[in-house]
C-alpha atoms as a PDB file:
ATOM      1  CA  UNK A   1       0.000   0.000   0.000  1.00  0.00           C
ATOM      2  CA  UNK A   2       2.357   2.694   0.859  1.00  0.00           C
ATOM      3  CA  UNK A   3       4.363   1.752  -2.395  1.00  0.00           C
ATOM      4  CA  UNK A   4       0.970   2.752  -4.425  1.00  0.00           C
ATOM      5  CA  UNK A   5       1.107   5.974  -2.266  1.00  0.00           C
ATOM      6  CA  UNK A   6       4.505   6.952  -2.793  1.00  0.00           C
ATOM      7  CA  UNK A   7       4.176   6.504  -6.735  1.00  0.00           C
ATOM      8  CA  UNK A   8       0.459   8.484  -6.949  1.00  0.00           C
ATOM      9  CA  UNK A   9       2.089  10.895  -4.777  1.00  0.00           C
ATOM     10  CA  UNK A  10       5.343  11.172  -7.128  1.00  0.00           C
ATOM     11  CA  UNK A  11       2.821  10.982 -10.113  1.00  0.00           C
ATOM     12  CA  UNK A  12       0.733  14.542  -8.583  1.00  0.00           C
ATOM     13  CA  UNK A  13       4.280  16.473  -7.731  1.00  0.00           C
ATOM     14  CA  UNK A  14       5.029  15.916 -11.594  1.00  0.00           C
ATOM     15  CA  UNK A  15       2.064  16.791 -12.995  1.00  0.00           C
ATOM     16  CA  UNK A  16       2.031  19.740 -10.197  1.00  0.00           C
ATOM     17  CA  UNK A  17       5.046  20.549 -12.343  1.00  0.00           C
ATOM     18  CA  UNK A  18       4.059  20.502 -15.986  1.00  0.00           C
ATOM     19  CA  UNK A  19       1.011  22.994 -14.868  1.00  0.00           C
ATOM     20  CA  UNK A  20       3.542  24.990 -13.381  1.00  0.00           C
ATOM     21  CA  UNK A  21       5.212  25.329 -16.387  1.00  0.00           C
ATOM     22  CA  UNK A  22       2.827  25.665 -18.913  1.00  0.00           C
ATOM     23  CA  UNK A  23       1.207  28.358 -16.380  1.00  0.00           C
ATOM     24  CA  UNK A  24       4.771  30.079 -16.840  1.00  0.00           C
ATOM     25  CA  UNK A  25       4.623  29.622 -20.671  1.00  0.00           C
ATOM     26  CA  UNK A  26       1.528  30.931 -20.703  1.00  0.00           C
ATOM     27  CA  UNK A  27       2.155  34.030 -19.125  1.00  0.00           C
ATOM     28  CA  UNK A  28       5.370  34.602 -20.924  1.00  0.00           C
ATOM     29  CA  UNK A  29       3.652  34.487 -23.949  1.00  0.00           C
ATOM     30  CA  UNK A  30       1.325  37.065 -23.123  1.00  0.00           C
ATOM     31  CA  UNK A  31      -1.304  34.297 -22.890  1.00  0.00           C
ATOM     32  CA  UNK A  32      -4.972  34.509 -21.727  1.00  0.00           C
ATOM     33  CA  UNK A  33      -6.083  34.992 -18.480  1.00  0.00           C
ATOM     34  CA  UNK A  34      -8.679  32.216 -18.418  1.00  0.00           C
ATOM     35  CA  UNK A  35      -6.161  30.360 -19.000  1.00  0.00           C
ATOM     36  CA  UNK A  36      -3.886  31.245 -16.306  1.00  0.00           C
ATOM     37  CA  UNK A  37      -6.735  30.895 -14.264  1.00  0.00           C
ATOM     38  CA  UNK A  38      -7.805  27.454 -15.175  1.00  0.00           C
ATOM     39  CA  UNK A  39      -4.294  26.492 -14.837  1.00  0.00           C
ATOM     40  CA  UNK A  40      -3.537  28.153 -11.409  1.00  0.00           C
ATOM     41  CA  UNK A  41      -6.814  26.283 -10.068  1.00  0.00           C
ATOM     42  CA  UNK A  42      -5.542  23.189 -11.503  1.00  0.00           C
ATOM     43  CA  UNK A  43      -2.265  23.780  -9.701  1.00  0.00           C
ATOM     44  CA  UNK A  44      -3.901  24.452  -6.343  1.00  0.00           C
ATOM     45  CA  UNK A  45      -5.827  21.592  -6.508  1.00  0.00           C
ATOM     46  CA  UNK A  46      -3.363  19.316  -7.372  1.00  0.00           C
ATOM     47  CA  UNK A  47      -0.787  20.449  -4.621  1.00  0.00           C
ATOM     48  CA  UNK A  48      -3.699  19.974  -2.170  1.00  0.00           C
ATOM     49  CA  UNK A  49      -3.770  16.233  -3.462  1.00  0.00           C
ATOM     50  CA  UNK A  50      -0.203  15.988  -3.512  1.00  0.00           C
ATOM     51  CA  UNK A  51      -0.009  16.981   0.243  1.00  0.00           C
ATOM     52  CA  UNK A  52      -3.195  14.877   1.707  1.00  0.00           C
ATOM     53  CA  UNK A  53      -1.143  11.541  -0.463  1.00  0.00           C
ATOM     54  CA  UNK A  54       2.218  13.029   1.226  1.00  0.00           C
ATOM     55  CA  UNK A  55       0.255  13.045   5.034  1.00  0.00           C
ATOM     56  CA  UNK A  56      -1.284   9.885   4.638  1.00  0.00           C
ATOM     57  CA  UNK A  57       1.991   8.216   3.054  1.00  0.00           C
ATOM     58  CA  UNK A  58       3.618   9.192   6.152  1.00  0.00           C
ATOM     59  CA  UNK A  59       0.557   8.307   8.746  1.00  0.00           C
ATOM     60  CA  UNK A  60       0.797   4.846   7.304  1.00  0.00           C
ATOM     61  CA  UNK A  61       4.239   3.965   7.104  1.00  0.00           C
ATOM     62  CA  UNK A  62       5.222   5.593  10.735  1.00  0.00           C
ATOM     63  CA  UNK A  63       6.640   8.775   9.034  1.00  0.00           C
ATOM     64  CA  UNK A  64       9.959   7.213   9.587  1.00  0.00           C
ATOM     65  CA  UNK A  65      10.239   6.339  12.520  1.00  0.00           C
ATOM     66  CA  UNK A  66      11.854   3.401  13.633  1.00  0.00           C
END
């Protein structure tokens, strides 16, 4: 189980990333707004995943301790 946790939570920090990104693109190319919207929601949300999978990983593997 906490093998399936650490790769989904892997998995949401890189697609975390590529919205980053193409939020940066976006507004370097004097993109539109909605769209640096959307894409700054879509961010938030998945770094809200990313940290719940990231809490729980840790809850159920002892956060490291020993």
């Amino acid at each position: 189980m906490s093998s399936f946790l650490t790769f989904m939570t892997l998995l949401v920090m890189g697609l975390v990333v590529i919205v980053l990104v193409r939020g940066l693109v976006n507004m370097a190319k004097g993109g539109s707004g909605n769209t640096s919207n959307k894409l700054m929601q879509a961010r938030v949300l998945l770094q809200a995943i990313a940290i719940v999978l990231i809490m729980l990983t840790l809850w159920i593997t002892g956060g490291g301790r020993g």
